[in-house]
N, C-alpha and C. Protein backbone atom coordinates (compact mmCIF):
# COMPACT_ATOMS: atom_id res chain seq x y z
N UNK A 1 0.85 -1.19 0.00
CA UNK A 1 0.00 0.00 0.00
C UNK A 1 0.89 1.24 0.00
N UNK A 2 0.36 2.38 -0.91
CA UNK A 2 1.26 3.18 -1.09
C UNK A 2 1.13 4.23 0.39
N UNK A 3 2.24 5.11 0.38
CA UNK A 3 1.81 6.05 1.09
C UNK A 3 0.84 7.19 0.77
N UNK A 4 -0.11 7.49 2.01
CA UNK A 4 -1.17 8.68 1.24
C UNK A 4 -0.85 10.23 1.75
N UNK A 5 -1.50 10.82 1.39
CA UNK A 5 -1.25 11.81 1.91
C UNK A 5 -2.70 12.57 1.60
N UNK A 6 -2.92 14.35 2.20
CA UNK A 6 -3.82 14.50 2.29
C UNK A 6 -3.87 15.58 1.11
N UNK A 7 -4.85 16.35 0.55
CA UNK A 7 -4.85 17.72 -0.14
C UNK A 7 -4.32 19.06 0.66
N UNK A 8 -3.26 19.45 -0.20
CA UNK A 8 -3.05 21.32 0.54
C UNK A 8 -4.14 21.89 0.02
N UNK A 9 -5.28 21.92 -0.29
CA UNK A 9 -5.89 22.50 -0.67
C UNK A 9 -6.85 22.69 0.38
N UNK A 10 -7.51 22.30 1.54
CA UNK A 10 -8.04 22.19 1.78
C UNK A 10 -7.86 23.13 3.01
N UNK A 11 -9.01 23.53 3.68
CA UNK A 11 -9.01 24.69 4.39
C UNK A 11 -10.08 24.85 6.06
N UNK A 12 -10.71 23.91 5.90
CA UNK A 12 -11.14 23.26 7.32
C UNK A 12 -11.48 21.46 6.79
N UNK A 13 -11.07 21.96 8.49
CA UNK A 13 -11.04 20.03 8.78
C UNK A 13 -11.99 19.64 10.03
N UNK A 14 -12.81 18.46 9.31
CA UNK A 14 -13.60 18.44 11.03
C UNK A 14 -13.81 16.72 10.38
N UNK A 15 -13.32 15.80 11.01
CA UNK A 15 -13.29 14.53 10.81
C UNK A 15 -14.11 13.59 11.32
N UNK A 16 -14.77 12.97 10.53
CA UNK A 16 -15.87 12.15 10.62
C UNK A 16 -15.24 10.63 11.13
N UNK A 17 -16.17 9.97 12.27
CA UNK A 17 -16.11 8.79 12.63
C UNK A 17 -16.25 7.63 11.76
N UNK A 18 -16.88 7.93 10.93
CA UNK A 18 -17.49 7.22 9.77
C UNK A 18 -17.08 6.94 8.48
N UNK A 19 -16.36 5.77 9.17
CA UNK A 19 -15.20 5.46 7.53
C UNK A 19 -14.72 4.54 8.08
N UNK A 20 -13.98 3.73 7.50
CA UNK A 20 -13.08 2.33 7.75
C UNK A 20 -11.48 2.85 7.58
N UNK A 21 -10.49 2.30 8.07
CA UNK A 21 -9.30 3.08 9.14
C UNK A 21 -8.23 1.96 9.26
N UNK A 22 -7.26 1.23 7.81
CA UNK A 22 -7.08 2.17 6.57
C UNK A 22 -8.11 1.33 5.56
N UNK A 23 -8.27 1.95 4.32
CA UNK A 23 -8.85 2.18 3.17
C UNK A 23 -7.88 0.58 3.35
N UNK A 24 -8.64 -0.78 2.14
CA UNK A 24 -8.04 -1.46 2.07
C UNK A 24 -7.32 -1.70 0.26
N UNK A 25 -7.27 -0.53 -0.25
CA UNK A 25 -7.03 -0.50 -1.79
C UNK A 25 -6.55 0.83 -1.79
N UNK A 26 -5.29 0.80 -2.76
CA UNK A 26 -5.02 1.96 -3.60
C UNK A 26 -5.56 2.99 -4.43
N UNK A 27 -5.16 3.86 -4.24
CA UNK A 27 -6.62 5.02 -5.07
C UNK A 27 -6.12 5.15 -6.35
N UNK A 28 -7.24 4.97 -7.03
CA UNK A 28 -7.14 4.53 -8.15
C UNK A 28 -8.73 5.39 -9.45
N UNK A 29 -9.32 5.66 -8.17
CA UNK A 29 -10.19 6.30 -8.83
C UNK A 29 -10.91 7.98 -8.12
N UNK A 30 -11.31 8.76 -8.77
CA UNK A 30 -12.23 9.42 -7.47
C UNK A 30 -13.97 9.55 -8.11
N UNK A 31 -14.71 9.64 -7.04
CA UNK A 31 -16.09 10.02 -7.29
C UNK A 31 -16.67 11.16 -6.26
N UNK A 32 -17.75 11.94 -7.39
CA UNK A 32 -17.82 12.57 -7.76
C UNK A 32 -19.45 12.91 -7.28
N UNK A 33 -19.92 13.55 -5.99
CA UNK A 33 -21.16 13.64 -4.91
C UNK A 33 -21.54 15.06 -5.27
N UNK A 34 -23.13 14.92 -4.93
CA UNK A 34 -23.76 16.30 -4.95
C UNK A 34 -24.39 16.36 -3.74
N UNK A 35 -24.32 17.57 -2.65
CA UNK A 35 -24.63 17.48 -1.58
C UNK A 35 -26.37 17.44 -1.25
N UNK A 36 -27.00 17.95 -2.57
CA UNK A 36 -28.28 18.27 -2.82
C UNK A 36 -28.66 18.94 -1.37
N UNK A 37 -27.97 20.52 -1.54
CA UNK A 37 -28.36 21.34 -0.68
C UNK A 37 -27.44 22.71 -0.62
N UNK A 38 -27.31 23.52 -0.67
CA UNK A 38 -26.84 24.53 -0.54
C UNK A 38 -25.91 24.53 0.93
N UNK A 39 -24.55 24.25 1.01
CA UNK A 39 -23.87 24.47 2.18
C UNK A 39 -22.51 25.13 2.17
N UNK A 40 -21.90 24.94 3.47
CA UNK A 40 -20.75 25.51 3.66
C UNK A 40 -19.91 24.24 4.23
N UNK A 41 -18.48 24.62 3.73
CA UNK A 41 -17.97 23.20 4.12
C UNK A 41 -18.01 23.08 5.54
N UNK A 42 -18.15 23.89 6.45
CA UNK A 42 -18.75 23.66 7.97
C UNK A 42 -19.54 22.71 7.95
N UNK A 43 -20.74 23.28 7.73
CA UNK A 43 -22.16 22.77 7.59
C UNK A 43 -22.33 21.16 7.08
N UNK A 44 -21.47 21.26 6.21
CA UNK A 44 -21.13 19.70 5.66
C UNK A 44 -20.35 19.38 6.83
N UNK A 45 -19.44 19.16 7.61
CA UNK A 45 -18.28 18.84 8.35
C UNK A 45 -19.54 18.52 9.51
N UNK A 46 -20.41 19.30 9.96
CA UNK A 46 -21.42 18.88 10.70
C UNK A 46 -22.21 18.11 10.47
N UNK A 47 -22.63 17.87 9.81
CA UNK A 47 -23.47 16.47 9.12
C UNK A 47 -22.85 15.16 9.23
N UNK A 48 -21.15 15.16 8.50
CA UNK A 48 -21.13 13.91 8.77
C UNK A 48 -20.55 13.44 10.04
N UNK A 49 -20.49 14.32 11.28
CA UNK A 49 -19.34 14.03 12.42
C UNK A 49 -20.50 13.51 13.10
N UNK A 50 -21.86 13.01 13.58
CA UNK A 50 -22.64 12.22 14.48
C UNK A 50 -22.33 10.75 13.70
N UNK A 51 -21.71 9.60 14.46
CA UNK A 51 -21.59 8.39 14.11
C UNK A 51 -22.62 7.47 13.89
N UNK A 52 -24.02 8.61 14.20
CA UNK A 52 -25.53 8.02 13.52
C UNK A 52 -25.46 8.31 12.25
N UNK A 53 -25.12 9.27 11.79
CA UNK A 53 -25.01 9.57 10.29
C UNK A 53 -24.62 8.44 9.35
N UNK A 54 -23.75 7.54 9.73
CA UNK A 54 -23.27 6.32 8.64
C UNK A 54 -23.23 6.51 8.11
N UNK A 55 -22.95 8.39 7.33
CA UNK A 55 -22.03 8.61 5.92
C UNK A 55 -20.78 9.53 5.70
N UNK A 56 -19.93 9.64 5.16
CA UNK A 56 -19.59 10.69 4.95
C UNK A 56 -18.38 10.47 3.95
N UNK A 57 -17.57 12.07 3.64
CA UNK A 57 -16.79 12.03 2.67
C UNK A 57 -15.67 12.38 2.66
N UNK A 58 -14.91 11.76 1.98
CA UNK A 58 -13.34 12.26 2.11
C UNK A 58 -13.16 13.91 1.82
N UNK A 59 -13.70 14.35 0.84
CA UNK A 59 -13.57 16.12 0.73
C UNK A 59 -14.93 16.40 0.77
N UNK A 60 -15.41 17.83 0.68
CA UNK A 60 -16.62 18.38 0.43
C UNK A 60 -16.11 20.00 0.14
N UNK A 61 -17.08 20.46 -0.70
CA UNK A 61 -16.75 21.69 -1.56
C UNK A 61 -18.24 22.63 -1.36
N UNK A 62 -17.42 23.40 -0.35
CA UNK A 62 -19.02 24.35 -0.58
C UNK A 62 -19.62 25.34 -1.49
N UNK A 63 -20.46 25.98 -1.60
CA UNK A 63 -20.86 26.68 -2.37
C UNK A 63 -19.96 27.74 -3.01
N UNK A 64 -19.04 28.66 -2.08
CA UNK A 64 -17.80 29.02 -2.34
C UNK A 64 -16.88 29.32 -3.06
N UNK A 65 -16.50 27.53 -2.96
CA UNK A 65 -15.62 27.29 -3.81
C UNK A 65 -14.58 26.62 -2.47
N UNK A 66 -14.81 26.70 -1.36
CA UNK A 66 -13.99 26.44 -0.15
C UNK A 66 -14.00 24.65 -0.13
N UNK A 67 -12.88 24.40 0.06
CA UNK A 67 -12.74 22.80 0.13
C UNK A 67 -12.43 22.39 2.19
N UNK A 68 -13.18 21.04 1.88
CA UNK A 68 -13.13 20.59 3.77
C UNK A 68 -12.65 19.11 3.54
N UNK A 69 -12.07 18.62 4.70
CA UNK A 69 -11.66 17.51 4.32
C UNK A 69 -12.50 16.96 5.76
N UNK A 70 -13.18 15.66 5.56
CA UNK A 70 -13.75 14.92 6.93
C UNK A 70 -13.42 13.77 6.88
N UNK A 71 -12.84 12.78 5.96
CA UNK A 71 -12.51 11.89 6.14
C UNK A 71 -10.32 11.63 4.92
N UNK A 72 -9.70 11.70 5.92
CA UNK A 72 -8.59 11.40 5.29
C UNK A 72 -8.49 10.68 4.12
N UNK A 73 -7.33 10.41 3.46
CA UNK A 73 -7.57 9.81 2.49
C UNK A 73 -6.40 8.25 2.46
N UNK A 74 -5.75 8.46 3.46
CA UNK A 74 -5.82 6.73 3.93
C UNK A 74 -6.85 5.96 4.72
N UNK A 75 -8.20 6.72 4.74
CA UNK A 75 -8.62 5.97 5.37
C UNK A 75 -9.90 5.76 4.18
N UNK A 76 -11.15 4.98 4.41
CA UNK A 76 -12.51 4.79 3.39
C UNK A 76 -13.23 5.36 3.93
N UNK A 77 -13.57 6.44 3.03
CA UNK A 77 -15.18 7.41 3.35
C UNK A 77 -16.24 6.41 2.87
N UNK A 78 -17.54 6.53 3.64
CA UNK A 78 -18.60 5.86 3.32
C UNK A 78 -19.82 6.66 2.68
N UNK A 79 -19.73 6.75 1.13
CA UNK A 79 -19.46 7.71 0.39
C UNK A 79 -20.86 7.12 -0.25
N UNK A 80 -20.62 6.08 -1.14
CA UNK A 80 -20.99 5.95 -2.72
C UNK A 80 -22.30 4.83 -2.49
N UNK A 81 -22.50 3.85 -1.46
CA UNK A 81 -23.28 2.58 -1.16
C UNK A 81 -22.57 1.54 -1.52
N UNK A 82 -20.70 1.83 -2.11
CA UNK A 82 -20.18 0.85 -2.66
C UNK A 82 -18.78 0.30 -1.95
N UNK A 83 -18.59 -0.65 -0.85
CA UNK A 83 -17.25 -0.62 -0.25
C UNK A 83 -16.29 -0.84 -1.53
N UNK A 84 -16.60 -1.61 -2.53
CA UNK A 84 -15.41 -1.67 -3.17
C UNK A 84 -15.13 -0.62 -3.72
N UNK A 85 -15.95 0.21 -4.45
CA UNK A 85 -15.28 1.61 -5.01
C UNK A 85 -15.15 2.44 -4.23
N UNK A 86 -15.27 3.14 -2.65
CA UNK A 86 -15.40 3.76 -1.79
C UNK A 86 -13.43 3.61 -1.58
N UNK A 87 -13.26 2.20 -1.34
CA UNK A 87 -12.17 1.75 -0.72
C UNK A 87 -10.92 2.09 -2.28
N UNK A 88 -11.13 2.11 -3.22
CA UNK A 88 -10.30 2.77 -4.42
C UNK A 88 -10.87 4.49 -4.58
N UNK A 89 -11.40 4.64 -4.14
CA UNK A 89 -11.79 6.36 -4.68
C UNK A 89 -11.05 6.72 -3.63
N UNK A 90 -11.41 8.06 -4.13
CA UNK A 90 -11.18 9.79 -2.92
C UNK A 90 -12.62 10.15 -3.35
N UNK A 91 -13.42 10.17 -2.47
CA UNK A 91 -14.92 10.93 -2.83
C UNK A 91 -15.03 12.33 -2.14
N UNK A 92 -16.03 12.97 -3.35
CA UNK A 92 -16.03 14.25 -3.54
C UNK A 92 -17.75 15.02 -3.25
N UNK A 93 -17.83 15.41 -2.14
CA UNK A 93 -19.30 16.14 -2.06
C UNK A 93 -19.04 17.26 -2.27
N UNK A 94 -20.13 17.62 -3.09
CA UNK A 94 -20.15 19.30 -3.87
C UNK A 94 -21.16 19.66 -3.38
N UNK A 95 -21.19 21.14 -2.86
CA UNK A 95 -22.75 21.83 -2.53
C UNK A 95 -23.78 22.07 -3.87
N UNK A 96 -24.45 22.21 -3.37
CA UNK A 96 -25.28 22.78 -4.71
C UNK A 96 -25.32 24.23 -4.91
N UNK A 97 -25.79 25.08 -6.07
CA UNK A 97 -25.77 26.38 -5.39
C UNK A 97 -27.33 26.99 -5.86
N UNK A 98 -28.28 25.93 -5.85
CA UNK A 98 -29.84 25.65 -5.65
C UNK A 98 -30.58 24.27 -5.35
N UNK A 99 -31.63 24.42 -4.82
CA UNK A 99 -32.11 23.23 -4.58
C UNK A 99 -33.34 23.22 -5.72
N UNK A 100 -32.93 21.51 -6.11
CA UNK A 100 -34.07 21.43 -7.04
C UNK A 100 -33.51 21.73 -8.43
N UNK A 101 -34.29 21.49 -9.49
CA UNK A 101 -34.24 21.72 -10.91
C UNK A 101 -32.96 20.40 -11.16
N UNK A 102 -31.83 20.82 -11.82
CA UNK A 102 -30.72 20.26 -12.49
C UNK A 102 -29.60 20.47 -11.45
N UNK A 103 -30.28 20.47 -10.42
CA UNK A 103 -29.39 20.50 -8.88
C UNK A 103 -27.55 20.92 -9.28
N UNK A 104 -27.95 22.83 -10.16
CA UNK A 104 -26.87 23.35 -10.47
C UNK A 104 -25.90 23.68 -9.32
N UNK A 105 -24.12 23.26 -9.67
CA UNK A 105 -23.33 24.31 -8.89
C UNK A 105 -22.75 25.68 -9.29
N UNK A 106 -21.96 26.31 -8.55
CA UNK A 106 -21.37 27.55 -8.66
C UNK A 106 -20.16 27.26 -9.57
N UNK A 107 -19.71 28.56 -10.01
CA UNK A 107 -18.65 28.48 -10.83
C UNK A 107 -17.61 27.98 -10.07
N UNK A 108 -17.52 28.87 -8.68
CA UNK A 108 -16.39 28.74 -7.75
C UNK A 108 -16.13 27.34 -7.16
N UNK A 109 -17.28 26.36 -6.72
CA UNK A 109 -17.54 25.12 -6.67
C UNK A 109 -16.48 23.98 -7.66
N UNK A 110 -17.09 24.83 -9.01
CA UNK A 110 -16.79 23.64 -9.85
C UNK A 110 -15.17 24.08 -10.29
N UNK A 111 -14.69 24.93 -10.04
CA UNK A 111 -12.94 25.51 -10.74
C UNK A 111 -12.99 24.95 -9.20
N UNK A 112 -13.22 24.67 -8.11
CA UNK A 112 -12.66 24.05 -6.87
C UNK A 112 -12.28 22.64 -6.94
N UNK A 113 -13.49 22.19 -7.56
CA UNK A 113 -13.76 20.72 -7.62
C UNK A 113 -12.26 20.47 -8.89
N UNK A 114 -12.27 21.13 -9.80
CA UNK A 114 -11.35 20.77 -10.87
C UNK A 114 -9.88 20.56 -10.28
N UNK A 115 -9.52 21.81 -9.02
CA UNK A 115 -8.74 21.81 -8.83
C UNK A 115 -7.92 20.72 -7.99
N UNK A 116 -8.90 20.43 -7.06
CA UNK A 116 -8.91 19.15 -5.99
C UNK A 116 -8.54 17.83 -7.12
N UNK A 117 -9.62 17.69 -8.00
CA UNK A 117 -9.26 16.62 -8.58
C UNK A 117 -7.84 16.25 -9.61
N UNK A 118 -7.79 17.42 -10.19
CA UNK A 118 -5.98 17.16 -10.29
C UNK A 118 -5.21 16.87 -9.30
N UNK A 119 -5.33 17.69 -7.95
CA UNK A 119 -4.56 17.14 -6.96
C UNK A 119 -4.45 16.18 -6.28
N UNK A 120 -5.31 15.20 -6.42
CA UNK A 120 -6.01 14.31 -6.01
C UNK A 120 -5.24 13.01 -7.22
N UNK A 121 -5.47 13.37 -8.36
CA UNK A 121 -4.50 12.58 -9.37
C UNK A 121 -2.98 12.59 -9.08
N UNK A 122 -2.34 13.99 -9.18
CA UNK A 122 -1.33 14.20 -8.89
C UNK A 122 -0.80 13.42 -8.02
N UNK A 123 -1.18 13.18 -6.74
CA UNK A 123 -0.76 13.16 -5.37
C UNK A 123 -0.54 11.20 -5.65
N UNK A 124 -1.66 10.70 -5.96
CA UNK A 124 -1.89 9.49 -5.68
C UNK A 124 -1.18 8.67 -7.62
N UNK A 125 -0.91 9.13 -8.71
CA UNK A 125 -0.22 8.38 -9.60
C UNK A 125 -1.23 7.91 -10.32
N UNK A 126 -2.15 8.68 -10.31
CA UNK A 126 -3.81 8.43 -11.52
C UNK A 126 -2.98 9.25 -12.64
N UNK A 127 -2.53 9.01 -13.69
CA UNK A 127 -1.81 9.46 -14.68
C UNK A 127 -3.22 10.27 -15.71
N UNK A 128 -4.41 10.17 -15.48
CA UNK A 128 -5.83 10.42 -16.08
C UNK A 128 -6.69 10.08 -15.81
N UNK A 129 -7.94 10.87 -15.81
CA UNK A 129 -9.40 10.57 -15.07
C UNK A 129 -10.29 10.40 -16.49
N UNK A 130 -10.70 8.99 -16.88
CA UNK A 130 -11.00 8.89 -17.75
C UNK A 130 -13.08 8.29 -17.19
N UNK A 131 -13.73 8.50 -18.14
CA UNK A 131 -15.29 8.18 -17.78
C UNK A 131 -16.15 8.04 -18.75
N UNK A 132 -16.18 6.38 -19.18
CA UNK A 132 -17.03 6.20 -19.76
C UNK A 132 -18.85 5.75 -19.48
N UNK A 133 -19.21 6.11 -18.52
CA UNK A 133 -20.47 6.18 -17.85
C UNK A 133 -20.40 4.62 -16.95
N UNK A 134 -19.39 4.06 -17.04
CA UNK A 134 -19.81 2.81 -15.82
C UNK A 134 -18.65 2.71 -15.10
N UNK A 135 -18.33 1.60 -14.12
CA UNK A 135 -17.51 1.61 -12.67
C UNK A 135 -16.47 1.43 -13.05
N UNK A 136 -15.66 0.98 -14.65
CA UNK A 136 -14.46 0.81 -15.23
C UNK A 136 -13.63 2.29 -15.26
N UNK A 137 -14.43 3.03 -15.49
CA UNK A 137 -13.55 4.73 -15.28
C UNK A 137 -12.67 5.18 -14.17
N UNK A 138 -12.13 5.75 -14.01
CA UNK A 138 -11.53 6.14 -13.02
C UNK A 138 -12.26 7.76 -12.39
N UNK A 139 -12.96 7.86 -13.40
CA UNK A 139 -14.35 8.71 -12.49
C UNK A 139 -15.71 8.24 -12.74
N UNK A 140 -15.74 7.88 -11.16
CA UNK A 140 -17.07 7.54 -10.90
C UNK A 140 -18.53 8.23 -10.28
N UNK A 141 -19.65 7.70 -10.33
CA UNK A 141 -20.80 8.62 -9.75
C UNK A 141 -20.97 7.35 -8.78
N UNK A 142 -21.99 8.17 -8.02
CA UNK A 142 -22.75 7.35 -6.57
C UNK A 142 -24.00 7.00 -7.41
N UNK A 143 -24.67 7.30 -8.19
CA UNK A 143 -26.04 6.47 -8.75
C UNK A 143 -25.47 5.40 -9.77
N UNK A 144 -24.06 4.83 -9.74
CA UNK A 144 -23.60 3.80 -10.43
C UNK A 144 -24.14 2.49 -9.21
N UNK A 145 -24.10 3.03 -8.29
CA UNK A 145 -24.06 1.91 -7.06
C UNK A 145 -25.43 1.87 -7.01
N UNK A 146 -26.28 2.90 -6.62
CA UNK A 146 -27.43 2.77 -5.50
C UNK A 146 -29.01 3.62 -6.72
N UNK A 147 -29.72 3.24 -6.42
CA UNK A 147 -30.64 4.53 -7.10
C UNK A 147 -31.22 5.47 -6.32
N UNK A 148 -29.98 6.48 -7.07
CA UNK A 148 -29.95 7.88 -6.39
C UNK A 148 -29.56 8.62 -7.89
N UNK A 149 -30.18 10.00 -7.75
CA UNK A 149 -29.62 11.50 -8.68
C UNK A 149 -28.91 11.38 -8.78
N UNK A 150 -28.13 11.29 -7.42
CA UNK A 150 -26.71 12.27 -7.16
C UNK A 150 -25.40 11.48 -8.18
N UNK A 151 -24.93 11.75 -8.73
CA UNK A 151 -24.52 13.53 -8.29
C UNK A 151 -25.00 14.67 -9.26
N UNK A 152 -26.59 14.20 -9.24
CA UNK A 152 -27.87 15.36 -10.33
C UNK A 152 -27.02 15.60 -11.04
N UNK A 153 -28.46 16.42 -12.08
CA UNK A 153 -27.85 16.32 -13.78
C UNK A 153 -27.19 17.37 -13.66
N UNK A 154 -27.00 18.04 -13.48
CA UNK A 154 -25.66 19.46 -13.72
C UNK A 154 -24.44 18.62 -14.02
N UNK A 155 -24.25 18.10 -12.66
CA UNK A 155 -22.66 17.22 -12.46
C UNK A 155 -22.48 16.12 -13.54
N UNK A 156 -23.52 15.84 -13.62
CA UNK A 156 -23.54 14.15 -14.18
C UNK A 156 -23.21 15.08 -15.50
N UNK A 157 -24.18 15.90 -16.21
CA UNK A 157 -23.67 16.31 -17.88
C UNK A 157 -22.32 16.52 -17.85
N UNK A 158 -21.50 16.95 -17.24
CA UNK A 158 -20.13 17.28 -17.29
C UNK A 158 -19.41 16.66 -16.87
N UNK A 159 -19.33 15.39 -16.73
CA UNK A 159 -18.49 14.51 -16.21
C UNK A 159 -17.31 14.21 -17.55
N UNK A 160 -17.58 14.51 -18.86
CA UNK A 160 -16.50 14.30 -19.83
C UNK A 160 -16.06 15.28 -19.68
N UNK A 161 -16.58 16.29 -19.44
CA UNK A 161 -15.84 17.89 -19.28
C UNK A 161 -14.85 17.90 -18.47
N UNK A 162 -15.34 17.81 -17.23
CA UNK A 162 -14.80 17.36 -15.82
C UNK A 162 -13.37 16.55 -16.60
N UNK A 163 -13.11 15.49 -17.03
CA UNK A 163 -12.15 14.68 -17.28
C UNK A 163 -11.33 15.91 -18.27
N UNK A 164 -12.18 16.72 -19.02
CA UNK A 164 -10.94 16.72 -20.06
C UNK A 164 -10.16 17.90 -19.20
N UNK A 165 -10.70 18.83 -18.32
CA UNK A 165 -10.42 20.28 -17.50
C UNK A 165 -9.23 19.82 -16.79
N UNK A 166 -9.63 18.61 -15.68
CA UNK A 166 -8.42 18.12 -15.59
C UNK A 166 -7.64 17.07 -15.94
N UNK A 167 -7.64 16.33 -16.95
CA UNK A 167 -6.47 16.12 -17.19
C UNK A 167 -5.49 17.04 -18.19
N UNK A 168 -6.58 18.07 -18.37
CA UNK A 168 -5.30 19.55 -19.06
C UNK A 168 -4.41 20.30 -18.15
N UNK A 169 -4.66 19.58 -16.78
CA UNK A 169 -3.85 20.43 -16.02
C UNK A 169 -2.71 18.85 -15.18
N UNK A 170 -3.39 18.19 -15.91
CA UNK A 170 -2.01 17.14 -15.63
C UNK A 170 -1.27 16.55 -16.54
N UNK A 171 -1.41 17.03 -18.14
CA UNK A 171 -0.38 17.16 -18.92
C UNK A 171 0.43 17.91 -19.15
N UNK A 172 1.34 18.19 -19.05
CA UNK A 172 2.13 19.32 -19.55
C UNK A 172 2.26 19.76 -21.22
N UNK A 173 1.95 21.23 -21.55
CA UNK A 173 1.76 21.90 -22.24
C UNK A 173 3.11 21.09 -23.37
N UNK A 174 3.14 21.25 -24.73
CA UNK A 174 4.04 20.75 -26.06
C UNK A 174 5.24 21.62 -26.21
N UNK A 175 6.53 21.57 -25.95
CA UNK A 175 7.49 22.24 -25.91
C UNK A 175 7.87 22.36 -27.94
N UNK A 176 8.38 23.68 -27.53
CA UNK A 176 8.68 24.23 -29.20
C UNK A 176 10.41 24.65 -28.76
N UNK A 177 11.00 24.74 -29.88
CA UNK A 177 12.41 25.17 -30.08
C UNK A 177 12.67 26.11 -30.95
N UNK A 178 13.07 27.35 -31.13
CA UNK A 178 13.04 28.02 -32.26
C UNK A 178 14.86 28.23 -31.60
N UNK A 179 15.25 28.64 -33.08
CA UNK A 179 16.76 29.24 -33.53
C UNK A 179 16.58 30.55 -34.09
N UNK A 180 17.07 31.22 -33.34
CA UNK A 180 17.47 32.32 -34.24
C UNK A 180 19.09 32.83 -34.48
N UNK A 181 19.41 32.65 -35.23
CA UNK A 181 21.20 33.02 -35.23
C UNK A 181 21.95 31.56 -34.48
N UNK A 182 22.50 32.15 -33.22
CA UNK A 182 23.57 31.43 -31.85
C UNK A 182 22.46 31.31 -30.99
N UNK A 183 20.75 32.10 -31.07
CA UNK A 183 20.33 31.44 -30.06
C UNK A 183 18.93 30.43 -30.23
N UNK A 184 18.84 29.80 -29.08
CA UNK A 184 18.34 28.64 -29.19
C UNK A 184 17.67 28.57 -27.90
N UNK A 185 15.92 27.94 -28.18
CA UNK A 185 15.21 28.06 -26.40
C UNK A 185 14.06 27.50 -26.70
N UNK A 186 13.90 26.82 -25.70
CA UNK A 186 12.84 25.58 -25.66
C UNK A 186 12.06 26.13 -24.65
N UNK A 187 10.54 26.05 -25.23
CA UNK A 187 9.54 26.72 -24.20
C UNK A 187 8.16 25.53 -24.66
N UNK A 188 7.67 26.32 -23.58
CA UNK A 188 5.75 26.28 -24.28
C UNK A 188 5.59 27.53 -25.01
N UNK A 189 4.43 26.85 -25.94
CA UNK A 189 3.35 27.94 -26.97
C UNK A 189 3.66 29.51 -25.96
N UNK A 190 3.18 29.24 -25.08
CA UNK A 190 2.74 30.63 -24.37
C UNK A 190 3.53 31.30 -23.90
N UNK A 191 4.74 30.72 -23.47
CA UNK A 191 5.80 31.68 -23.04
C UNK A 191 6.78 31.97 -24.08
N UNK A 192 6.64 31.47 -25.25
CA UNK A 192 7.57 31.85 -26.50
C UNK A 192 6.61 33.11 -26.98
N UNK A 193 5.11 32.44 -26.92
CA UNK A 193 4.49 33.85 -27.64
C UNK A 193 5.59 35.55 -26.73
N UNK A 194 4.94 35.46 -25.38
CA UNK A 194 5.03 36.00 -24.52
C UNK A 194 6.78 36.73 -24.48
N UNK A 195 7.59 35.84 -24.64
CA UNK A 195 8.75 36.58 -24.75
C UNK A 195 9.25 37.08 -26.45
N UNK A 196 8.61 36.47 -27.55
CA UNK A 196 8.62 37.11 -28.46
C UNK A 196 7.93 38.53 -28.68
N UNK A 197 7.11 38.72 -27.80
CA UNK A 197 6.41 39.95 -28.13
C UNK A 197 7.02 40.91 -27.13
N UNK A 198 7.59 40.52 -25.90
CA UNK A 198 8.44 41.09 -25.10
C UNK A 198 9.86 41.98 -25.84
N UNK A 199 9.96 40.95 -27.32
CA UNK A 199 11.17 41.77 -27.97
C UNK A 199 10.95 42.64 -28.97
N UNK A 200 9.93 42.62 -28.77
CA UNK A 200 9.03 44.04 -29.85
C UNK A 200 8.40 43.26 -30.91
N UNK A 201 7.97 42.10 -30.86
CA UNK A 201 7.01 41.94 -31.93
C UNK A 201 5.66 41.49 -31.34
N UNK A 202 5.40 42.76 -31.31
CA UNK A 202 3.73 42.69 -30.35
C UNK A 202 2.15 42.65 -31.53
N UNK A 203 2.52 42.24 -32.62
CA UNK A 203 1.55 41.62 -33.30
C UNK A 203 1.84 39.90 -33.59
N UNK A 204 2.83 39.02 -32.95
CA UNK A 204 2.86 38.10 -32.95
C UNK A 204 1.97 37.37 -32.39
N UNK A 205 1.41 35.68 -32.52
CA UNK A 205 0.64 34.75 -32.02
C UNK A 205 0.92 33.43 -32.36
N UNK A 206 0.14 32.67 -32.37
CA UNK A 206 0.09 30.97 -31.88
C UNK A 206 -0.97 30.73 -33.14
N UNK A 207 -0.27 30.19 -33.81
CA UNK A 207 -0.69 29.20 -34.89
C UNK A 207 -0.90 27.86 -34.99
């Protein structure tokens, strides 16, 4: 079992009883919760800390955009209705930022959620979060397990989105080389634009 570690991202902590202590599988996947309710990652952190609750989640993302962590991530949040995918994920509760309809989130929510989940790849050696709508993906939903919404249609439509947002932030950008004369410099697109126009050619761009 590898070593885990937790998200820097995260910004209160209030830890839930409710989880198994360690996780008996490598993370390998994460899924992907809708809180179906408008909260704060407090408010969430309160919900799942009574050991009557019998649920809760490794992160939660409030309306915000603020990330909470209640259940570590060597240990299994009781997340999804599924020990086996519970025990390979990092699960993810998102607030809503209405109740009802297409149980939409916030912008700030979802550039939160993106961000977590790269880090969340990063951290643990998920090289890509790939999702083809069943439990073979490495992003998963909780109505794969149980019949439930969650994680409602907002989330659920963007779950290819979701994959492609981040894994653009866990590839690294296509390095270019240009020569000019004796000199010679290997960049990305954007910082070649950027220092070419720095040398006075400020109608230059990316082709």
């Amino acid at each position: 079992m590898s070593s885990f570690t937790n998200s820097p991202l995260v910004v209160h902590t209030n830890i839930s009883p409710n989880k198994n202590s360690p996780r008996n599988q490598p993370i390998r996947k994460i899924t992907i919760h809708h809180v179906a309710d408008v909260v704060s990652v407090e408010t969430l952190g309160n919900i799942f800390k009574p050991a009557s609750r019998q649920a809760s989640s490794n992160y939660g993302i409030g309306n915000d955009g603020r990330i909470g962590m209640y259940v570590e991530e060597k240990d299994r949040a009781w997340t999804s209705s599924s020990s086996a995918n519970d025990h390979q994920a990092v699960t993810i509760e998102v607030s809503n930022s209405a109740i009802g309809g297409d149980w939409p989130v916030s912008d700030n929510a979802y550039a939160a959620l993106i961000g977590l989940c790269a880090d969340i790849c990063k951290r643990n050696g998920i090289p890509e979060l790939t999702y083809d709508g069943t439990p073979n993906g490495t992003l998963t939903r909780h109505n794969m397990f149980a019949n439930t919404i969650c994680p409602g249609p907002y989330l659920q439509s963007r779950f290819t989105k979701i994959c492609e947002d981040v894994n653009g932030r866990l590839t690294p950008p296509p390095l270019y080389r240009v020569q000019v004369g004796a000199f010679s410099v290997k960049s990305n697109a954007e910082t070649m634009l950027a220092r070419v126009k720095a040398a006075g050619f400020t109608d230059a761009f990316i082709i």
